[in-house]
Protein backbone atom coordinates (compact mmCIF):
# COMPACT_ATOMS: atom_id res chain seq x y z
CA UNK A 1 0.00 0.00 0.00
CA UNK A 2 2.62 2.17 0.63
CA UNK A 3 4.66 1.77 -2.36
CA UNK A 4 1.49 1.85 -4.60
CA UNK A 5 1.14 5.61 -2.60
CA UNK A 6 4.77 6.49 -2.93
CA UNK A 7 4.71 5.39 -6.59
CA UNK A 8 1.03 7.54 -7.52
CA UNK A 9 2.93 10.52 -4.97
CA UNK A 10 6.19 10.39 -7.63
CA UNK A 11 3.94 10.16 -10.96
CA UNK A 12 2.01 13.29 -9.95
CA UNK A 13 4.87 15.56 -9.58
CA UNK A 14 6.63 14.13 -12.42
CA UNK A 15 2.77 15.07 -14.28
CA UNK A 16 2.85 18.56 -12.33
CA UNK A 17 6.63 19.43 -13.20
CA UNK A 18 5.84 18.37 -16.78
CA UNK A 19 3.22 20.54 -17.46
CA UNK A 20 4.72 23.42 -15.69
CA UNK A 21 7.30 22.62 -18.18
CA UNK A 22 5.17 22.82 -21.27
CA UNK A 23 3.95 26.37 -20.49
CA UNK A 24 5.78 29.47 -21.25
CA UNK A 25 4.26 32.93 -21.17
CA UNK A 26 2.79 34.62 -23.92
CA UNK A 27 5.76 37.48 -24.70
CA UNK A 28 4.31 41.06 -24.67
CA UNK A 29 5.75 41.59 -27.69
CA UNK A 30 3.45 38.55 -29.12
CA UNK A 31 0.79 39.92 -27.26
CA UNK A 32 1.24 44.02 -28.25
CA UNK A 33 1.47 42.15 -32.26
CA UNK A 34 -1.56 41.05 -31.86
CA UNK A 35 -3.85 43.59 -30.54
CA UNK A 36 -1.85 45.59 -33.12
CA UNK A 37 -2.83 43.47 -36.00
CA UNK A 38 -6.49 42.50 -34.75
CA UNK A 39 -7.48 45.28 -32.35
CA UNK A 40 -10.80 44.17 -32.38
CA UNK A 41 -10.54 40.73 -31.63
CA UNK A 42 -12.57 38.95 -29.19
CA UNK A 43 -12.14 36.04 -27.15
CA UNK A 44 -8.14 34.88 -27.39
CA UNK A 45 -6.98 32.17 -26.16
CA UNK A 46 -3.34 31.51 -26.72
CA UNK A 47 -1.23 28.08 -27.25
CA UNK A 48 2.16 27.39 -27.64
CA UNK A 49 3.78 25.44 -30.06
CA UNK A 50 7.45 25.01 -29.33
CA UNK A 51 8.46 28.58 -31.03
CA UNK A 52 5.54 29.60 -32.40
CA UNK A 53 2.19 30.94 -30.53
CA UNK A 54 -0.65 30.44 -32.12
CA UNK A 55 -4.20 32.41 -30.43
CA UNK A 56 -7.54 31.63 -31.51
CA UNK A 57 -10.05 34.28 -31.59
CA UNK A 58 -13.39 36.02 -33.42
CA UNK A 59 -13.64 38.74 -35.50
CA UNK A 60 -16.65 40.01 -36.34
CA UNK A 61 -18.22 36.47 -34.89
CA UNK A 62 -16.04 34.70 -37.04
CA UNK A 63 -13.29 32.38 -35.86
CA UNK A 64 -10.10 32.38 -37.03
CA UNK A 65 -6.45 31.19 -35.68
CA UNK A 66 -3.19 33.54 -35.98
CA UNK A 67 0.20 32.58 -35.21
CA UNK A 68 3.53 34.91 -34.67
CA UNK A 69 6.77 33.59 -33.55
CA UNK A 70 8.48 34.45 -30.50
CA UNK A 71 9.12 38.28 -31.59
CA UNK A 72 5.87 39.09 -32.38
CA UNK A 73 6.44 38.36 -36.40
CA UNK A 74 2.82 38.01 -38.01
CA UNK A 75 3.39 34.21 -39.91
CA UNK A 76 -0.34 33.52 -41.13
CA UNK A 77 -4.22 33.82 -40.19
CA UNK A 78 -6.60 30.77 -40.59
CA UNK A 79 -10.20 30.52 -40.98
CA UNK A 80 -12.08 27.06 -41.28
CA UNK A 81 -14.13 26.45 -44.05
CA UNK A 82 -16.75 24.02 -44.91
CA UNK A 83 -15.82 21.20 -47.56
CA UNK A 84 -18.66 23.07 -49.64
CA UNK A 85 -16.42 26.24 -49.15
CA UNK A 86 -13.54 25.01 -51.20
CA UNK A 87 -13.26 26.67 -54.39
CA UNK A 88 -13.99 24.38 -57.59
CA UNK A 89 -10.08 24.95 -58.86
CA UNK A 90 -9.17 23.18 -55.74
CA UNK A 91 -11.91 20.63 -55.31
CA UNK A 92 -10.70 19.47 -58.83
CA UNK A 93 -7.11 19.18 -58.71
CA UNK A 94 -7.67 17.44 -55.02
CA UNK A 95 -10.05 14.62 -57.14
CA UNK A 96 -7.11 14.11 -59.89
CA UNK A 97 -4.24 13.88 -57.05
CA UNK A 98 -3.26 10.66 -54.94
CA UNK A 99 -5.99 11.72 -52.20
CA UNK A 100 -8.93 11.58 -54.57
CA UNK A 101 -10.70 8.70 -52.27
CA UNK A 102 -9.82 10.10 -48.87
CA UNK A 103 -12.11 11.93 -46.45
CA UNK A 104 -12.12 15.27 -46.03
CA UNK A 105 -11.62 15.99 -42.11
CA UNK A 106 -10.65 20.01 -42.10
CA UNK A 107 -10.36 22.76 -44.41
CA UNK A 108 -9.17 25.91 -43.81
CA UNK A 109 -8.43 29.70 -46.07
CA UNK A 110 -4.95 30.25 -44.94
CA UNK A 111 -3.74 33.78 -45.55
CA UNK A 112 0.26 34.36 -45.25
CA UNK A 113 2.48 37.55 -44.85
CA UNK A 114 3.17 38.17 -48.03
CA UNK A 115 -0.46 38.48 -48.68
CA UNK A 116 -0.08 34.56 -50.27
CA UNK A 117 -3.36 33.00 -49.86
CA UNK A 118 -3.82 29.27 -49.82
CA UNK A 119 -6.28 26.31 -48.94
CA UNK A 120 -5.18 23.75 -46.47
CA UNK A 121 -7.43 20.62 -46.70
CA UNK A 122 -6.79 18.02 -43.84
CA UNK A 123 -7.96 14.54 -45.86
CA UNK A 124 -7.61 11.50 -44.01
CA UNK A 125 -7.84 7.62 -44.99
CA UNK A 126 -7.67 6.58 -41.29
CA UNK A 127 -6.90 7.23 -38.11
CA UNK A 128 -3.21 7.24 -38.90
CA UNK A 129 -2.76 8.14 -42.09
CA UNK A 130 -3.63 11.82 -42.50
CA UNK A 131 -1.85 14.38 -44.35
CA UNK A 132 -2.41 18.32 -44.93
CA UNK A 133 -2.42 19.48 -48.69
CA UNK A 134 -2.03 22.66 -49.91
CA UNK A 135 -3.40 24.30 -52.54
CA UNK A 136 -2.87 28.25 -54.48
CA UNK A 137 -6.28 29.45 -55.17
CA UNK A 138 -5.61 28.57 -58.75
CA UNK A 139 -5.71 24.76 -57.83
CA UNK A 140 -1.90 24.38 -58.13
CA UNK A 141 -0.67 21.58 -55.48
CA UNK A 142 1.89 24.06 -52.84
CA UNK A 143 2.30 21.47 -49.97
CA UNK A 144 1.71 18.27 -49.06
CA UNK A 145 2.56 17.30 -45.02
CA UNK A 146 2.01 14.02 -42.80
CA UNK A 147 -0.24 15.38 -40.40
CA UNK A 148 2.22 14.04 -37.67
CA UNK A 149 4.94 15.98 -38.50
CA UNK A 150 2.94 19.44 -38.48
């Protein structure tokens, strides 16, 4: 009984100590970027991932997703559309590539800082094998990413 105690006492901090470990503080300079770039933004709510921060939010009562890097440096705004919402161009150059039969799980008009717009479509076969695909607006394949190593 007491080692089962000792052993759940030793787990929890190592949880604990983890997740302390995983959280960093939003920089202000992230922050000030932000409210610079969307001052009328509702609703953030910030994530990290590794070096960049990514903060969901609405606009207007629309959701989208931005992410800076750790300087404050704008990188790209997301908004998720519907399947329906991808633009013929794209729908058809998805049905003639390799991912033709595979679901559609996500899709989403990406926006980059150079003004570079794109569609990322998450398609999916199964549980494991999933893989983002991007596409110009033109229908032109850009990208094509194991969902894993996103």
């Amino acid at each position: 009984m007491m080692k089962n105690l000792l052993l759940c006492v030793v787990l929890c901090t190592g949880m604990v100590s983890l997740g302390h470990a995983q959280f960093r503080k939003i920089p202000n300079d992230v922050q000030d970027a932000f409210y610079e770039k969307y001052p009328d933004a509702e609703e953030a709510a910030w994530k990290n991932k590794e070096k960049i921060y990514q903060v969901s939010f609405l606009l207007m009562g629309i959701k989208f997703t931005a992410d800076f890097d750790d300087k404050g440096f704008w990188l790209q705004c997301a908004q998720e559309i519907k399947p329906e919402g991808i633009p013929q161009k794209v729908q058809r150059s998805l049905t003639k590539s390799l991912y033709k039969d595979w679901l559609i799980k996500e899709a989403f008009f990406v926006i980059g800082p150079d003004e570079r717009t794109e569609f990322r479509i998450l398609v999916s076969r199964s549980e494991v094998q999933q893989r983002y695909i991007s596409f110009d607006p033109e229908g032109k394949m850009l990208e094509d990413k194991d969902r894993r190593k996103v």
